[in-house]
C-alpha atoms as a PDB file:
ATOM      1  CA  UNK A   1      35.529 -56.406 -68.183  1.00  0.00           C
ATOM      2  CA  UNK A   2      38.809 -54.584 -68.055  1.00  0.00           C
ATOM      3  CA  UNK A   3      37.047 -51.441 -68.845  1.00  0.00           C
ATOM      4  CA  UNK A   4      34.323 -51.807 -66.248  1.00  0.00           C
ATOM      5  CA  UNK A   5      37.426 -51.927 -63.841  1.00  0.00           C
ATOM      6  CA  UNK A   6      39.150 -49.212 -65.102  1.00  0.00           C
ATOM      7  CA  UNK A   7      36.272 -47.444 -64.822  1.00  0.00           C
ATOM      8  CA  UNK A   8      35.570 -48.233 -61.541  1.00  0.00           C
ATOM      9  CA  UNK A   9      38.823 -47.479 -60.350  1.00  0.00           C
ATOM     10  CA  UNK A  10      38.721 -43.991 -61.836  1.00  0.00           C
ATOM     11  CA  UNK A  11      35.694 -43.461 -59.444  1.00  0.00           C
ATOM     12  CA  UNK A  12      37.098 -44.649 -56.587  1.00  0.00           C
ATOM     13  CA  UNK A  13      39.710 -42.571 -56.904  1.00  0.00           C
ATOM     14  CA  UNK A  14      37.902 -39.381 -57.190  1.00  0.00           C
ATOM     15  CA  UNK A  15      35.458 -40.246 -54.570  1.00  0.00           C
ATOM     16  CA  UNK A  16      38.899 -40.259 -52.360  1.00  0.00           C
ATOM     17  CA  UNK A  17      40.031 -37.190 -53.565  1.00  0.00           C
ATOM     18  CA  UNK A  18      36.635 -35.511 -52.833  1.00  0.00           C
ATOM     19  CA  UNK A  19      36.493 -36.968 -49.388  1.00  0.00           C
ATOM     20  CA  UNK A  20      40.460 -35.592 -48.957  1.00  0.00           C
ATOM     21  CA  UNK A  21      39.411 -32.512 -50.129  1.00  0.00           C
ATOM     22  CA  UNK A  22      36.287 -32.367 -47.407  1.00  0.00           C
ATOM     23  CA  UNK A  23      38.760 -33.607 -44.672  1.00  0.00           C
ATOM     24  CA  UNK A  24      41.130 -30.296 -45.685  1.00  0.00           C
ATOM     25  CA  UNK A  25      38.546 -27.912 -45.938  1.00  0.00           C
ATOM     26  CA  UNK A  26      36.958 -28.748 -42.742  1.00  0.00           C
ATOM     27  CA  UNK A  27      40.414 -28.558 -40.836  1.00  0.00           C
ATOM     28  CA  UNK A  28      41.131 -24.959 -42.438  1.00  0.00           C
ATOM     29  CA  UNK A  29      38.096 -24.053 -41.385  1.00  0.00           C
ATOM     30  CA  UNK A  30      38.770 -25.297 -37.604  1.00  0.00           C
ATOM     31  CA  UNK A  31      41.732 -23.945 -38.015  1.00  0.00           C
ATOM     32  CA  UNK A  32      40.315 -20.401 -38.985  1.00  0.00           C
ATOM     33  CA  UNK A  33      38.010 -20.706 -35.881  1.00  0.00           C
ATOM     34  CA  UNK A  34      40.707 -21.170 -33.683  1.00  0.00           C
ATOM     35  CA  UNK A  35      43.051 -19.091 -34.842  1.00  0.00           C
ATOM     36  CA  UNK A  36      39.870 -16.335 -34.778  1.00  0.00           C
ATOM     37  CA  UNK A  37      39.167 -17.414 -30.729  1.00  0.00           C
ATOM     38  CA  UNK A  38      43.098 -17.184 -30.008  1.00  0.00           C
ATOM     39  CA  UNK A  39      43.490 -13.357 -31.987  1.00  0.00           C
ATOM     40  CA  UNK A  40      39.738 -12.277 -29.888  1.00  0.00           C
ATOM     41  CA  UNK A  41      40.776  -9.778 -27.011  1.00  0.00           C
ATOM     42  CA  UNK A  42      39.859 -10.910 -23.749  1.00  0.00           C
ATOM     43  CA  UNK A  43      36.709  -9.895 -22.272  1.00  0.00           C
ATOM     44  CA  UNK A  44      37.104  -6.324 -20.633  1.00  0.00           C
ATOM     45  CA  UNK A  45      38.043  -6.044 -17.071  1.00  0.00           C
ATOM     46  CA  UNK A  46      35.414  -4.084 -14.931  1.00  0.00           C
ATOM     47  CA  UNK A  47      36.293  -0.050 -15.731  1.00  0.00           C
ATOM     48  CA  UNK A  48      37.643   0.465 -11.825  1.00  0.00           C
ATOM     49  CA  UNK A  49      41.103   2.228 -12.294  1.00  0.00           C
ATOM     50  CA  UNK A  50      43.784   0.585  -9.907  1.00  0.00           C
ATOM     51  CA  UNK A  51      46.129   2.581  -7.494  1.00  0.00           C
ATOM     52  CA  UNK A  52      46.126   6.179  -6.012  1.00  0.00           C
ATOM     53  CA  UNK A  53      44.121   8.265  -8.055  1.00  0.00           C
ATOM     54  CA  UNK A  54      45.365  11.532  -6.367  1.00  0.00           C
ATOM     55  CA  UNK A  55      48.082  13.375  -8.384  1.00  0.00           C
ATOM     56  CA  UNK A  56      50.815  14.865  -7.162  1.00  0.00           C
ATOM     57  CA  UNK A  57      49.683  13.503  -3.164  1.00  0.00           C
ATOM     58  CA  UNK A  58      52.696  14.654  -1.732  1.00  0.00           C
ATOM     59  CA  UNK A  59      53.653  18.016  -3.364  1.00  0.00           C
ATOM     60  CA  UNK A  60      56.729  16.074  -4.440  1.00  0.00           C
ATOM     61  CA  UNK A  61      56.761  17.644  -7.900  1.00  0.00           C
ATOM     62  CA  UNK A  62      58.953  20.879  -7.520  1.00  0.00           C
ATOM     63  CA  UNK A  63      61.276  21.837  -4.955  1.00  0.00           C
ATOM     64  CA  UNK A  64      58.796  22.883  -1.299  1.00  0.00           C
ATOM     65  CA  UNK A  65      59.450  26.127   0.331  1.00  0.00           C
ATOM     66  CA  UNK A  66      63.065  26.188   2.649  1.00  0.00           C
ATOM     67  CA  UNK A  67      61.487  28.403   5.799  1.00  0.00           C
ATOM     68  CA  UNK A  68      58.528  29.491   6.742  1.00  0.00           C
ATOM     69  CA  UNK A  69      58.471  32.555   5.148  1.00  0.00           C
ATOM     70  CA  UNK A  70      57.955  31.184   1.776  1.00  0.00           C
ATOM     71  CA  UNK A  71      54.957  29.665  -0.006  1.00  0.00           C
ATOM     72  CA  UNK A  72      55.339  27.093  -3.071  1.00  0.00           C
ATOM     73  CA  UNK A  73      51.789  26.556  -3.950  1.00  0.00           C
ATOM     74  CA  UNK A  74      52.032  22.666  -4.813  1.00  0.00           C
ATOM     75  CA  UNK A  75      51.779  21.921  -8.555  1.00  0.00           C
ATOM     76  CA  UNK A  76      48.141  19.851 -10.146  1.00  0.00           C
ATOM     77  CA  UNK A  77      46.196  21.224  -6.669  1.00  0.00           C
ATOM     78  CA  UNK A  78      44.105  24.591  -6.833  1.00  0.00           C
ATOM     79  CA  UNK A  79      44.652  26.038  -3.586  1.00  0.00           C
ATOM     80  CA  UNK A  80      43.389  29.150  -1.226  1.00  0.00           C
ATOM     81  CA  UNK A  81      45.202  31.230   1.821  1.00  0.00           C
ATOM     82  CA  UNK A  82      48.656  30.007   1.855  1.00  0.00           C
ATOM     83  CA  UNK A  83      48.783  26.535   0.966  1.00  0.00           C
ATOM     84  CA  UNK A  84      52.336  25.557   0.743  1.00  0.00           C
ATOM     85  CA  UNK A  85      54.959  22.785  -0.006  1.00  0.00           C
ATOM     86  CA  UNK A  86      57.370  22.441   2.378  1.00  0.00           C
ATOM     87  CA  UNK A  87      60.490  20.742   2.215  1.00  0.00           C
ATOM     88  CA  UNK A  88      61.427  18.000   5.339  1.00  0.00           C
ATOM     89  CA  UNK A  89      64.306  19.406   7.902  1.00  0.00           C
ATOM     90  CA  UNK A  90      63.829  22.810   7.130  1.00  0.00           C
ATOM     91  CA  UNK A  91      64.486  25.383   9.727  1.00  0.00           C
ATOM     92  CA  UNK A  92      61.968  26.287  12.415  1.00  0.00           C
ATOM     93  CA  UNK A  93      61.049  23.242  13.666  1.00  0.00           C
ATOM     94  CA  UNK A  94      59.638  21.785  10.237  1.00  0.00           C
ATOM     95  CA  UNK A  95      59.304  17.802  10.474  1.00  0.00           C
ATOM     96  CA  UNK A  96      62.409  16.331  10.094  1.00  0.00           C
ATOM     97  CA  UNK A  97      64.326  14.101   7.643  1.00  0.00           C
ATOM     98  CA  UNK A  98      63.890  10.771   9.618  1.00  0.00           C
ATOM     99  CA  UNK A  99      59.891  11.541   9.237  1.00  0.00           C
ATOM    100  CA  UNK A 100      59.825  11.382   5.794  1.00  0.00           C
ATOM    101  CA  UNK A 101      62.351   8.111   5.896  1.00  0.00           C
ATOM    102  CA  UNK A 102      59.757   6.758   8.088  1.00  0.00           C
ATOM    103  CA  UNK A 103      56.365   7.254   6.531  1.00  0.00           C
ATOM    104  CA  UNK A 104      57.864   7.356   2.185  1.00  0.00           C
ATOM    105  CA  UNK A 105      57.093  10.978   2.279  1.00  0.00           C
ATOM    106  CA  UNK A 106      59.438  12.153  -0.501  1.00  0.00           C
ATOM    107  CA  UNK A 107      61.270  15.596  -0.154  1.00  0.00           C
ATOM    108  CA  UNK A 108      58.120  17.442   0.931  1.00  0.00           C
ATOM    109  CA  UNK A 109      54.896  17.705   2.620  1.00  0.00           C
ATOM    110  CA  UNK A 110      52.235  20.193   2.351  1.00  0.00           C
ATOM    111  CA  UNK A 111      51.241  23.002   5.324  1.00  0.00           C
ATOM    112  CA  UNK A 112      48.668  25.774   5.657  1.00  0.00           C
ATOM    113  CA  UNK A 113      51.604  28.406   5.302  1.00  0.00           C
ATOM    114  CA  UNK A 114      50.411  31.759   6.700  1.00  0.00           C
ATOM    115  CA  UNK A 115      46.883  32.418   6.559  1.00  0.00           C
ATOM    116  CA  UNK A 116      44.365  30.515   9.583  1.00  0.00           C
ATOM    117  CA  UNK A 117      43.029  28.540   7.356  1.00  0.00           C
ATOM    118  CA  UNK A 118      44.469  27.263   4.009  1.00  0.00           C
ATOM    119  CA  UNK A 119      42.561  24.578   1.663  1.00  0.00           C
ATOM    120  CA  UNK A 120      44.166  22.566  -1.559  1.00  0.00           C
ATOM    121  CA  UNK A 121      41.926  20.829  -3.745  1.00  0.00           C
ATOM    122  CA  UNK A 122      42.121  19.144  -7.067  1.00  0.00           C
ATOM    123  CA  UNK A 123      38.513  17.010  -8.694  1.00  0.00           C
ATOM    124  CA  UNK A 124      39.181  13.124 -10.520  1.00  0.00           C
ATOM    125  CA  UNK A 125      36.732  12.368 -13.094  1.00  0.00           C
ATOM    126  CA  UNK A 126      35.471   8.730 -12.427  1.00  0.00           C
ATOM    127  CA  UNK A 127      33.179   8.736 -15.239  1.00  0.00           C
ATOM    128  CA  UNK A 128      35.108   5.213 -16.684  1.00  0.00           C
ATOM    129  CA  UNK A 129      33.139   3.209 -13.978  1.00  0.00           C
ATOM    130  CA  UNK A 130      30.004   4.338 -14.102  1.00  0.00           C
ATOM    131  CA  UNK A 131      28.778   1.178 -14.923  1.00  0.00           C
ATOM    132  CA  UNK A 132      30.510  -0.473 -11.689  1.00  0.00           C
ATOM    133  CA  UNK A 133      29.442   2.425  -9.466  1.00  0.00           C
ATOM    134  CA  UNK A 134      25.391   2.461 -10.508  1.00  0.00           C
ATOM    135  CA  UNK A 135      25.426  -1.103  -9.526  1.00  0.00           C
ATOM    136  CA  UNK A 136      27.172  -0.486  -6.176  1.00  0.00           C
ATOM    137  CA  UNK A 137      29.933  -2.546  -6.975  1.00  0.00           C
ATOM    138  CA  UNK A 138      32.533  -0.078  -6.229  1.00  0.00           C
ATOM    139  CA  UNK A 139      34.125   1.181  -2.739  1.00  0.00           C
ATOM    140  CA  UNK A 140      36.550   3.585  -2.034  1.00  0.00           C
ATOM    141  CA  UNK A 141      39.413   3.945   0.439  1.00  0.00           C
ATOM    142  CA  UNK A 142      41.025   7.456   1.450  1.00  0.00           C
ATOM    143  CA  UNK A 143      44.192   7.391   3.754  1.00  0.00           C
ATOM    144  CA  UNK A 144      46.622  10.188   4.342  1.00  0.00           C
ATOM    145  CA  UNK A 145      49.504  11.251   6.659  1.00  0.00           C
ATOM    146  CA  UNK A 146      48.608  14.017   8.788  1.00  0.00           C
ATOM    147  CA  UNK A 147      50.179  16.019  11.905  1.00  0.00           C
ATOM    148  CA  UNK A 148      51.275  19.526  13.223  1.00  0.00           C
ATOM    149  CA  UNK A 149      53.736  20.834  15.341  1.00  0.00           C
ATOM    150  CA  UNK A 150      54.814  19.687  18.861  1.00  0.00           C
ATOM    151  CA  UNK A 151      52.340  20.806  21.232  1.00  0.00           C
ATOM    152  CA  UNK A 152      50.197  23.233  19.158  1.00  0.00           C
ATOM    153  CA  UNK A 153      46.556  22.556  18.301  1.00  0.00           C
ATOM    154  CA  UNK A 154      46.839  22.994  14.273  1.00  0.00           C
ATOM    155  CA  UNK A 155      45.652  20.256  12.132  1.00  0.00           C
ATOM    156  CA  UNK A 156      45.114  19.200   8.746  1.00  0.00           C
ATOM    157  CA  UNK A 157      41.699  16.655   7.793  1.00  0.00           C
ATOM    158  CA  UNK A 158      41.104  15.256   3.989  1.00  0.00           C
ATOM    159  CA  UNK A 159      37.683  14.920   2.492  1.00  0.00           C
ATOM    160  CA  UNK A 160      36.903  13.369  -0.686  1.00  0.00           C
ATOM    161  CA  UNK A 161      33.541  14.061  -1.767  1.00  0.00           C
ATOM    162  CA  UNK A 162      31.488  12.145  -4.504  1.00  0.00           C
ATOM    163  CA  UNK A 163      29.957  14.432  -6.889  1.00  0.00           C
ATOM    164  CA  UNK A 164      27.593  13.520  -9.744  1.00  0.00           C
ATOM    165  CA  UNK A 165      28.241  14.795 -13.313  1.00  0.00           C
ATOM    166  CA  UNK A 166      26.860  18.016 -12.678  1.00  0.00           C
ATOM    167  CA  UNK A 167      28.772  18.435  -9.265  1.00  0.00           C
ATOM    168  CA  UNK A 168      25.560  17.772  -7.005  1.00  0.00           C
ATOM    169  CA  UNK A 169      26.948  16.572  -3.362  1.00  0.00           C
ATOM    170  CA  UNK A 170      26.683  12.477  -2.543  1.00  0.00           C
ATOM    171  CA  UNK A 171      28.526  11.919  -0.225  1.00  0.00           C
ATOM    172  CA  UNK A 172      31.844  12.041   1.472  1.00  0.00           C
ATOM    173  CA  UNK A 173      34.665  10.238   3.383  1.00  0.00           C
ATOM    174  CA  UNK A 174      36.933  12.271   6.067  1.00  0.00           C
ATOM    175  CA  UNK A 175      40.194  11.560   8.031  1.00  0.00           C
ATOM    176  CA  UNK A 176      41.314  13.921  10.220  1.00  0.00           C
ATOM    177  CA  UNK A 177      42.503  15.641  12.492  1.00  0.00           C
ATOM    178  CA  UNK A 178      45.171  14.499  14.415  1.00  0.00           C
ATOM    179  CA  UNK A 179      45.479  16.256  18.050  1.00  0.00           C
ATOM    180  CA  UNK A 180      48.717  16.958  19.301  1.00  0.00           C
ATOM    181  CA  UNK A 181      47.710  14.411  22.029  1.00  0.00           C
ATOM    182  CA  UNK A 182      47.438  11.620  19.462  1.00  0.00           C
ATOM    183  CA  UNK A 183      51.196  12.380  18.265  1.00  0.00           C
ATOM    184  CA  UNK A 184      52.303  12.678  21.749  1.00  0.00           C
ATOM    185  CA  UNK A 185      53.254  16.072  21.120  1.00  0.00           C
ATOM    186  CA  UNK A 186      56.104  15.377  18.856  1.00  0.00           C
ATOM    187  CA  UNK A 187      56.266  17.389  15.397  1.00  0.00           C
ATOM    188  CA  UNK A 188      55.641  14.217  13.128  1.00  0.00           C
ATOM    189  CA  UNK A 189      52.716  13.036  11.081  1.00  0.00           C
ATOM    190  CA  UNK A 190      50.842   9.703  11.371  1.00  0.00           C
ATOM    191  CA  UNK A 191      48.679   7.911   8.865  1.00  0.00           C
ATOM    192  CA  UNK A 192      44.591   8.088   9.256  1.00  0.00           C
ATOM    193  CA  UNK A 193      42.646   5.908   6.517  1.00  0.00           C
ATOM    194  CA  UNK A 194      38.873   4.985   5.917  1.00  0.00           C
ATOM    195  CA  UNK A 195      36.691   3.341   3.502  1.00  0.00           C
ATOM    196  CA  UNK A 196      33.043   3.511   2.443  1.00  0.00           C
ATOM    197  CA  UNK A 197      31.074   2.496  -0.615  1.00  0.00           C
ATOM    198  CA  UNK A 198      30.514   5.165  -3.595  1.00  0.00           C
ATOM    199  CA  UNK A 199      27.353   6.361  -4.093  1.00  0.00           C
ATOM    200  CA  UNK A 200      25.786   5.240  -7.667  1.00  0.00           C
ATOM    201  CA  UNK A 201      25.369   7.925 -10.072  1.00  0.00           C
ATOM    202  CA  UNK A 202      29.098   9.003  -8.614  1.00  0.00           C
ATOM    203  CA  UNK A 203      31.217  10.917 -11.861  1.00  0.00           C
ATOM    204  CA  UNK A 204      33.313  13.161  -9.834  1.00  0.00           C
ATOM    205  CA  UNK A 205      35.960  12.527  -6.554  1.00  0.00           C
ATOM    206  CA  UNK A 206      37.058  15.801  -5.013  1.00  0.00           C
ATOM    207  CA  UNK A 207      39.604  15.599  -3.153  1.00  0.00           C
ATOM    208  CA  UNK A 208      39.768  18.586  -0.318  1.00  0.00           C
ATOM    209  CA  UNK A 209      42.945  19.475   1.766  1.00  0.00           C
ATOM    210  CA  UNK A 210      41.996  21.803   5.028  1.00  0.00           C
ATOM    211  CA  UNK A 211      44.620  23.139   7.496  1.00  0.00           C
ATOM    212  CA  UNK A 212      43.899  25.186  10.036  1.00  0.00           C
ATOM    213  CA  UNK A 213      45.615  26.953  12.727  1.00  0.00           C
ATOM    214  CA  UNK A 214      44.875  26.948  16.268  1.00  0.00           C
ATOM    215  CA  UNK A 215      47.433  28.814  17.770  1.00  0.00           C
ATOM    216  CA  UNK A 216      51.358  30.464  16.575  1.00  0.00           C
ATOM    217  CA  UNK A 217      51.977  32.604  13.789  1.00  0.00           C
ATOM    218  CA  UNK A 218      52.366  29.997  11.502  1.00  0.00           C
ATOM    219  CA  UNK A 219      49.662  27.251   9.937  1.00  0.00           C
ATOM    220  CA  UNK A 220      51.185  24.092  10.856  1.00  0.00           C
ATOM    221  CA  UNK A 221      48.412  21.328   9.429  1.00  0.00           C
ATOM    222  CA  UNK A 222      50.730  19.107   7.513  1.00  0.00           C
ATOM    223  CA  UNK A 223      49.103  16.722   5.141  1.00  0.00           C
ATOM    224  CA  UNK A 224      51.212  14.356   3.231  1.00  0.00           C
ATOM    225  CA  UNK A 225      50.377  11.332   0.863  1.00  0.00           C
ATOM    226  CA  UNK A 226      47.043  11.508   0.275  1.00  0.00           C
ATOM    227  CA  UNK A 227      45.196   9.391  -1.269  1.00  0.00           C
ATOM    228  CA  UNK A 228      42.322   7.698  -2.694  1.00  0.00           C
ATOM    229  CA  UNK A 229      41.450   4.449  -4.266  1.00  0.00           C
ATOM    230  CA  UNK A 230      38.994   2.662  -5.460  1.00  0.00           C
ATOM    231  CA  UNK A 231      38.017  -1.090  -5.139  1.00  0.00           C
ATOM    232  CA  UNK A 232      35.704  -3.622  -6.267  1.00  0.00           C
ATOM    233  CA  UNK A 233      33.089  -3.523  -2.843  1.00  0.00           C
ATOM    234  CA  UNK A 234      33.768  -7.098  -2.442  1.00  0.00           C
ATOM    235  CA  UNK A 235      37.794  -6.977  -2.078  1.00  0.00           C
ATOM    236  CA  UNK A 236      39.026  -8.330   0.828  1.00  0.00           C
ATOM    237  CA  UNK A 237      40.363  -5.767   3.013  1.00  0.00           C
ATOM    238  CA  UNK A 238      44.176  -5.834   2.380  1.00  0.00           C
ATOM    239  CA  UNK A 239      46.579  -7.550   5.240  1.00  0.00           C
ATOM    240  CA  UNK A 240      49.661  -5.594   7.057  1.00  0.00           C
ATOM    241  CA  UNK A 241      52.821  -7.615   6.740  1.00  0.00           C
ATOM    242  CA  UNK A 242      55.354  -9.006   9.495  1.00  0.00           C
ATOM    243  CA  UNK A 243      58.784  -9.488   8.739  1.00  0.00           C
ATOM    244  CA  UNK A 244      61.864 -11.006  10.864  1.00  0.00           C
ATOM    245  CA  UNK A 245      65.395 -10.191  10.590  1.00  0.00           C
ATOM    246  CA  UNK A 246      68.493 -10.792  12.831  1.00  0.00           C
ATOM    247  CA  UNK A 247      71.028  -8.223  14.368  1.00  0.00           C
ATOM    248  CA  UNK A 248      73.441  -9.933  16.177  1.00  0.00           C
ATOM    249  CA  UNK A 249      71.735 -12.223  18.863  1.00  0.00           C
ATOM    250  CA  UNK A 250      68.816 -10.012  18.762  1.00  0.00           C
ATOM    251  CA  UNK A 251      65.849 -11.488  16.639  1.00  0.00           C
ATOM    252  CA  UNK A 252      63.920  -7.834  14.969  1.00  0.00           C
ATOM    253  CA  UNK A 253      60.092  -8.154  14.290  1.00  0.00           C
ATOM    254  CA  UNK A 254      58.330  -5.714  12.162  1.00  0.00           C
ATOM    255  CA  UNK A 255      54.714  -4.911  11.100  1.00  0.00           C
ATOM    256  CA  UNK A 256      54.376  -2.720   8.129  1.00  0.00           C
ATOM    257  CA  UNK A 257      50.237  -1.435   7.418  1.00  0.00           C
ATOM    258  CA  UNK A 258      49.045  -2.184   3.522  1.00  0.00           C
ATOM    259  CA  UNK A 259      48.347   1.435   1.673  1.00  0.00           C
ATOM    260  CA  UNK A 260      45.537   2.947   3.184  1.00  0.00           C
ATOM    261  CA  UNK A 261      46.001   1.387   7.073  1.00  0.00           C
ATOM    262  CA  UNK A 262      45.884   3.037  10.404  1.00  0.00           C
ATOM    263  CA  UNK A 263      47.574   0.481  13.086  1.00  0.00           C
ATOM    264  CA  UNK A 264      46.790   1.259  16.472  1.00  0.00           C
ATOM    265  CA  UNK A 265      48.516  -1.191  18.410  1.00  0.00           C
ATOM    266  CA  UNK A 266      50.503  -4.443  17.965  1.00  0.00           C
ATOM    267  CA  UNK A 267      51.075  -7.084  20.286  1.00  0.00           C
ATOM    268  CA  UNK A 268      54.732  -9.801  19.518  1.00  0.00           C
ATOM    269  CA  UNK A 269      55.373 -12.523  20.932  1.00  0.00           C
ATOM    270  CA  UNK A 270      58.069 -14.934  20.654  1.00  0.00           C
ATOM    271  CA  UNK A 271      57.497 -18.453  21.640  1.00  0.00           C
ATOM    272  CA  UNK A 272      60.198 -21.338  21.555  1.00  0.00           C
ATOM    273  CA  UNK A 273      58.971 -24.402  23.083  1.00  0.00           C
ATOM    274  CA  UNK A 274      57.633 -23.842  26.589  1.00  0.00           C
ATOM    275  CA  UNK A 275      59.034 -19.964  27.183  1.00  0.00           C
ATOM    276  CA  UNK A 276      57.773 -16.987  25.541  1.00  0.00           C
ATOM    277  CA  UNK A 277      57.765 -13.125  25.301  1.00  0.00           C
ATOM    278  CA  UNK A 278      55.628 -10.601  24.619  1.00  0.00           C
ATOM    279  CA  UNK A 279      55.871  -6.560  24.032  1.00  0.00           C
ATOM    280  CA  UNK A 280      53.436  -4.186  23.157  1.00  0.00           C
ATOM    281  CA  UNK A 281      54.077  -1.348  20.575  1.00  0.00           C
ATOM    282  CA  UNK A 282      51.489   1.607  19.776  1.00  0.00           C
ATOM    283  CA  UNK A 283      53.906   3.808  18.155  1.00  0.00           C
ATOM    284  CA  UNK A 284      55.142   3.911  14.743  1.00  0.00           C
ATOM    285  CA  UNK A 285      57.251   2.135  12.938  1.00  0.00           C
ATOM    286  CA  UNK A 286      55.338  -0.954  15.027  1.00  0.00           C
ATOM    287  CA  UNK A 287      59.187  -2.602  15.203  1.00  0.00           C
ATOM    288  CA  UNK A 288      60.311  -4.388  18.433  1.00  0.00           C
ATOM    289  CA  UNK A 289      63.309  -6.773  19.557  1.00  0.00           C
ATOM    290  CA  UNK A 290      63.935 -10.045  21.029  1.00  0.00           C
ATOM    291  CA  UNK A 291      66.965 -11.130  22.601  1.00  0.00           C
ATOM    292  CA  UNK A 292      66.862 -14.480  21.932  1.00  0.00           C
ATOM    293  CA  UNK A 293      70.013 -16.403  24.160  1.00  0.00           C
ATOM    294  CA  UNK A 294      68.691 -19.055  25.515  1.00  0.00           C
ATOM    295  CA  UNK A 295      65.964 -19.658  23.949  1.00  0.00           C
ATOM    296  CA  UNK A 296      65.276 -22.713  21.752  1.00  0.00           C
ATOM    297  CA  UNK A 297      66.246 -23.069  17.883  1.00  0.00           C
ATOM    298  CA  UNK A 298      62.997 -23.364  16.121  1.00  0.00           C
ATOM    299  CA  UNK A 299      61.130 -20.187  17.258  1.00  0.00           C
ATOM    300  CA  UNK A 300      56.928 -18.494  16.610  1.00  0.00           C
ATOM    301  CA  UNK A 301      56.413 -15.137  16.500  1.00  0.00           C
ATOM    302  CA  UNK A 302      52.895 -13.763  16.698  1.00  0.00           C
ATOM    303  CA  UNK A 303      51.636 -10.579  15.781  1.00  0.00           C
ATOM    304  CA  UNK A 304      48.308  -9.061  16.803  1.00  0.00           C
ATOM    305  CA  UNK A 305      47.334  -5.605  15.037  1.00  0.00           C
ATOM    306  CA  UNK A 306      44.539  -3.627  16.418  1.00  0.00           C
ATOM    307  CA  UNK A 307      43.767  -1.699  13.059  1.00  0.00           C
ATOM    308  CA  UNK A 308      41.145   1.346  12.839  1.00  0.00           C
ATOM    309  CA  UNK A 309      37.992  -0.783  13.096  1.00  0.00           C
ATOM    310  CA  UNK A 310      39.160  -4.558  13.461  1.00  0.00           C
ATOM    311  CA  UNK A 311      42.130  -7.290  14.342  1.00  0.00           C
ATOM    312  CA  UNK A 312      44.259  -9.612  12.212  1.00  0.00           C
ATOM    313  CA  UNK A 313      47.018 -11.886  13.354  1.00  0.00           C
ATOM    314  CA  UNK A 314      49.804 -12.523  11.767  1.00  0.00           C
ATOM    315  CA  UNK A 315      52.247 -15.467  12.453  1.00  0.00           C
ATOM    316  CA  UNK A 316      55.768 -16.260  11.045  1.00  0.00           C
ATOM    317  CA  UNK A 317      58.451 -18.588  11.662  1.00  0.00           C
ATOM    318  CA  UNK A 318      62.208 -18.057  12.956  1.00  0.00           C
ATOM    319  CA  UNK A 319      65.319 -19.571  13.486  1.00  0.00           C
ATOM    320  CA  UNK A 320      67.120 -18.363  16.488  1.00  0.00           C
ATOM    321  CA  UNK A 321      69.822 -15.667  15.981  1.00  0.00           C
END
């Protein structure tokens, strides 16, 4: 009898040890799994590249030409006539310091030089999203800073043309000119932007740079910032911004356009309980001020930009300065 127990204890202990062993196994195997889910890389991203695609978009990479008289053809761009980087503030009437301040511009911007007409071009290779772009799922936005001098008709326009992989024409997206009438005749430049989808079987973006003179000795298209991105076709359209700040009693409202934005004109108003203001700005930097003695604590201030092709309003809150 005692051995029949012994016996049967000795089984029941390795039938434990097996089922231990089967419970370890099948946790380092879960744990394998896990640890083989956790190490995967994540699925891949769609192939769209993200930001300005245009090197070099404001000839910022070398020191531009001082006068007029010299040409600094700007660095990455393949250019004809006398395409030229020009430094801001230089003599002879060149755009000045504060424009650059204004618009990011960087030390330069770029000019037809001497020659009637004057062209810079450089070609991306957007072979990466093919996939994206057959299916149509790609569109792409070009914006740029363009202007000329005071009253003088010359002018500077962007293309950027979609080219297949063995350069055959697709189609294109322009911006440009600006008339001296849309600058109000000052020597500045002022941002033009547009958007369209890319045509499937796109490889190629060229990127083309025309300035042309109308009248004067000198080829005063100015281009600066260019640029061109591209977008998944279903991404929202990007939102200016308002912001609020205080000097002195005065309450300042701002509305700065998202890359790629043209803002025609914005309408502010301040409302504190039953009064309110309102000003209209069309000019750049779209900034206006509200004396606000007198007017209630708690205060609204509403924004309404007219962009290229639609409206958004923007509303923020304020506490009386």
């Amino acid at each position: 009898m005692a051995g029949k127990l012994t016996e049967v204890g000795r089984r029941r202990s390795e039938n434990a040890l097996k089922r231990g062993l089967t419970t370890l196994i099948g946790l380092a195997v879960a744990l394998m799994l896990v640890g083989s889910l956790v190490g995967s890389p994540a699925a891949s991203p769609a192939a769209i590249p993200g930001g300005n695609l245009v090197r070099n978009p404001g000839a910022d990479s070398k020191p531009g030409a001082a006068d007029s008289a010299t040409i600094v053809a700007p660095a990455i761009w393949t250019t004809t006539g006398t395409f030229t980087a020009v430094r801001y503030g230089g003599p002879g009437g060149f755009p000045a310091a504060t424009v650059a301040a204004r618009i990011g511009g960087g030390p330069n911007f770029m000019a037809g030089g001497n020659a009637a007409v004057s062209t810079a071009e450089q070609t991306i290779d957007v072979a990466g999203s093919a996939t994206e772009i057959d299916a149509g799922d790609v569109k792409a936005r070009l914006s740029a800073f363009l202007g000329g001098y005071s009253t003088q008709p010359d002018a500077a326009m962007v293309d950027v043309q979609f080219l297949s992989a063995a350069s055959a024409p697709l189609g294109q997206l322009r911006v440009g000119p600006v008339t001296p009438a849309q600058r109000n005749s000052a020597t500045t430049l002022i941002q033009r932007s547009t958007e369209g989808a890319v045509p499937a079987t796109t490889r190629q973006l060229r990127v083309v740079i025309t300035a042309t003179r109308g009248s004067g000795g000198y080829n005063d298209g100015y281009a600066d910032n260019v640029a061109i991105e591209l977008m998944p076709a279903s991404a929202p359209a990007p939102k200016p911004k308002l912001s609020l700040r205080c000097a002195g009693r005065v309450l300042v409202a701002t509305v700065t356009p998202s890359t790629g934005q043209t803002i025609a004109r914005v309408t502010f108003t301040v409302k504190g309980g039953n009064r309110s203001q309102q000003i209209v700005d069309t000019k750049p930097p779209f900034s206006t001020r509200f004396p606000t003695a007198g007017l209630p604590k708690r205060l609204t201030v509403t924004a309404t930009v007219r962009l290229a092709s639609s409206a958004v309003v923007l509303k923020a809150s304020a506490t009386r300065c």
